[in-house]
Protein backbone atom coordinates (compact mmCIF):
# COMPACT_ATOMS: atom_id res chain seq x y z
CA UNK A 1 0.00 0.00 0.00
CA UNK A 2 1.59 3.91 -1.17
CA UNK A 3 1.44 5.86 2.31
CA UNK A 4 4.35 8.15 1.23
CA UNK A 5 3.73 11.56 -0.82
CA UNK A 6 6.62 10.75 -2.43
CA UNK A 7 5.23 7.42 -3.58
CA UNK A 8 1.89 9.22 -4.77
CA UNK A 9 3.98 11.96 -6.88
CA UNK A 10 6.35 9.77 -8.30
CA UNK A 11 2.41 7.64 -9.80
CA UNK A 12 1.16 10.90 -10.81
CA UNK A 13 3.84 11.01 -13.13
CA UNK A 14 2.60 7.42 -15.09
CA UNK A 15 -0.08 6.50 -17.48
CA UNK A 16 -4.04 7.96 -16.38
CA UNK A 17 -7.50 6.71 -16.77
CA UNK A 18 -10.56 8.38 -16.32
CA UNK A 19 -13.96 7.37 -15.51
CA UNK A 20 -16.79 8.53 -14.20
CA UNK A 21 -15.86 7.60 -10.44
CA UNK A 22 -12.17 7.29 -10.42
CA UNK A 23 -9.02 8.13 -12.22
CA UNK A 24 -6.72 5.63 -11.89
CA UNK A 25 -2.93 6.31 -12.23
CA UNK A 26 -0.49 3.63 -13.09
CA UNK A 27 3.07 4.06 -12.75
CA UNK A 28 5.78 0.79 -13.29
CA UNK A 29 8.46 1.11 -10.48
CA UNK A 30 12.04 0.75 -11.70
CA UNK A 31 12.82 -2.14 -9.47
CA UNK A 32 12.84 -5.75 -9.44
CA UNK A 33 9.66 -6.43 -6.72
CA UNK A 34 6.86 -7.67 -8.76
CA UNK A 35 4.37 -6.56 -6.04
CA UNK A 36 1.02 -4.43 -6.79
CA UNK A 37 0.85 -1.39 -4.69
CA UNK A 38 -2.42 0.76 -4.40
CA UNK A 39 -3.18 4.05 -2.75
CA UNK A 40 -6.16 5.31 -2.46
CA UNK A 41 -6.75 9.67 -2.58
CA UNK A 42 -9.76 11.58 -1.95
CA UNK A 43 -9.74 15.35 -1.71
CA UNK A 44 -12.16 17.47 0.23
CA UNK A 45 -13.82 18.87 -2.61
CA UNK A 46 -15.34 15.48 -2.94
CA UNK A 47 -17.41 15.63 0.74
CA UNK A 48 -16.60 15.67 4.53
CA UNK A 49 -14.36 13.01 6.64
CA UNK A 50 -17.57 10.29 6.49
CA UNK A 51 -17.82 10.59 2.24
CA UNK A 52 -14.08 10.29 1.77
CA UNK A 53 -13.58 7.86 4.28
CA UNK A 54 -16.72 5.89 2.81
CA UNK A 55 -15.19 6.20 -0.94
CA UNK A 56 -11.62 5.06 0.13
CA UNK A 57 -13.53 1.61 1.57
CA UNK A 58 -15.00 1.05 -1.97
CA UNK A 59 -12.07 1.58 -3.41
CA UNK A 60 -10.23 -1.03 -0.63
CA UNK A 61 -12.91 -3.77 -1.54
CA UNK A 62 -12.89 -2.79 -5.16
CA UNK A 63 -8.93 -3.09 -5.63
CA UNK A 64 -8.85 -6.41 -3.44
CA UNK A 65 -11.20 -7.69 -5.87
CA UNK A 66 -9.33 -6.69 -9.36
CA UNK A 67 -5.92 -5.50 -8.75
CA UNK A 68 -4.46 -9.01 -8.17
CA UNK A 69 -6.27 -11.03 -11.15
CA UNK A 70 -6.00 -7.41 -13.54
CA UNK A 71 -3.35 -5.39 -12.16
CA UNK A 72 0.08 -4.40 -13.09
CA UNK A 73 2.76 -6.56 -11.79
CA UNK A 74 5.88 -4.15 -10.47
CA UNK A 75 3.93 -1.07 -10.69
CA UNK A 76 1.93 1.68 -8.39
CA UNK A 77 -2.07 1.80 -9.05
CA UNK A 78 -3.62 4.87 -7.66
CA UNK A 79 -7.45 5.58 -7.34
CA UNK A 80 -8.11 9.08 -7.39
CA UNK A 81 -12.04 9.71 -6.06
CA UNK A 82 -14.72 11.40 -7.59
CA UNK A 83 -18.11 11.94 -6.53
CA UNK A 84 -19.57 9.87 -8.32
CA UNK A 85 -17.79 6.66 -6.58
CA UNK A 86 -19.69 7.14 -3.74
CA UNK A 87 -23.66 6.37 -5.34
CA UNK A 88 -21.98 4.76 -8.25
CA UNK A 89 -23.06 0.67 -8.74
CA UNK A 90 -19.92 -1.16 -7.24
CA UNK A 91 -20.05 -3.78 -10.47
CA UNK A 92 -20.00 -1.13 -13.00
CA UNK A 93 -17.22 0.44 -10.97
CA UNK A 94 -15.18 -2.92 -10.89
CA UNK A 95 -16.11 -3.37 -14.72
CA UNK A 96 -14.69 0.26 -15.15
CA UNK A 97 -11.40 -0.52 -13.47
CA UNK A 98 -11.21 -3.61 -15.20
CA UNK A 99 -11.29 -1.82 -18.71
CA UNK A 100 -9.03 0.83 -17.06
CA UNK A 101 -6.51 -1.44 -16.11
CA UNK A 102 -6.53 -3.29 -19.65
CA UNK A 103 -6.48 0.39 -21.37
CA UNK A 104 -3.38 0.95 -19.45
CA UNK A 105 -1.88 -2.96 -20.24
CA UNK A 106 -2.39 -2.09 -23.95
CA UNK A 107 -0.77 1.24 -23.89
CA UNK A 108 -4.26 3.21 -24.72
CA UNK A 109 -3.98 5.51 -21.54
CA UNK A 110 -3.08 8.73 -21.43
CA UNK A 111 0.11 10.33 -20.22
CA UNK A 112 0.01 13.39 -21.11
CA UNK A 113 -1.91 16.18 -18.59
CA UNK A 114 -4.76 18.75 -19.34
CA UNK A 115 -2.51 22.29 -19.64
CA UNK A 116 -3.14 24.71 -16.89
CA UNK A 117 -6.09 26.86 -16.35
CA UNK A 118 -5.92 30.47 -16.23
CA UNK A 119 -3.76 33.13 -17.18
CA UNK A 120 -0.20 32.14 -18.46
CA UNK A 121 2.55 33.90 -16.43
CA UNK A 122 3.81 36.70 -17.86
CA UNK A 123 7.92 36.24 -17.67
């Protein structure tokens, strides 16, 4: 499991899926452990401490459910919550991360990142 910020930076760096309840970010570590890490993030534009802390369970049950048939061997998975995840059917979330993960296995993600909103600086 990612705990570090470190960890969570270094993901945000990889290949990106989004769907309706979750963007999932997929990053292959550089090492030789084969092991699946997940971490799980949920801002507070999403709800107060009870919806996060309700969407980060789905998204426990969900990844122990697909991560270690579907997942990336040697690589970070983050799920990134949106709203949505928390009303959201939990079998047409685990069919979404399923197609996510197989998007990202097939080198269909994205890796690129939306260009910044607002003004650009002036130098």
């Amino acid at each position: 499991m990612l705990r570090q910020r470190s960890d969570f930076l270094a993901a945000n760096g990889g290949l990106r899926v989004g769907t309706p309840a979750f963007v999932l970010l997929v990053k292959p570590r550089q090492d030789a452990d084969e092991t699946r890490r997940i971490g799980y993030t949920v801002t507070k534009k999403t709800g107060n401490a009870v919806v996060r802390n309700r969407i980060k369970r789905r998204f426990r049950a969900l990844a122990h459910q697909v991560l270690g048939e579907h997942g990336l061997a040697g690589a970070d998975h983050v799920l990134i919550g949106r709203p949505d995840a928390l009303t959201r059917d939990f079998a047409v979330m685990q069919a979404e991360l399923e197609r996510a993960l197989a998007k990202v296995r097939d080198g269909k993600a994205s890796t690129d990142r939306r260009p910044p909103r607002g003004k650009p600086k002036r130098r």
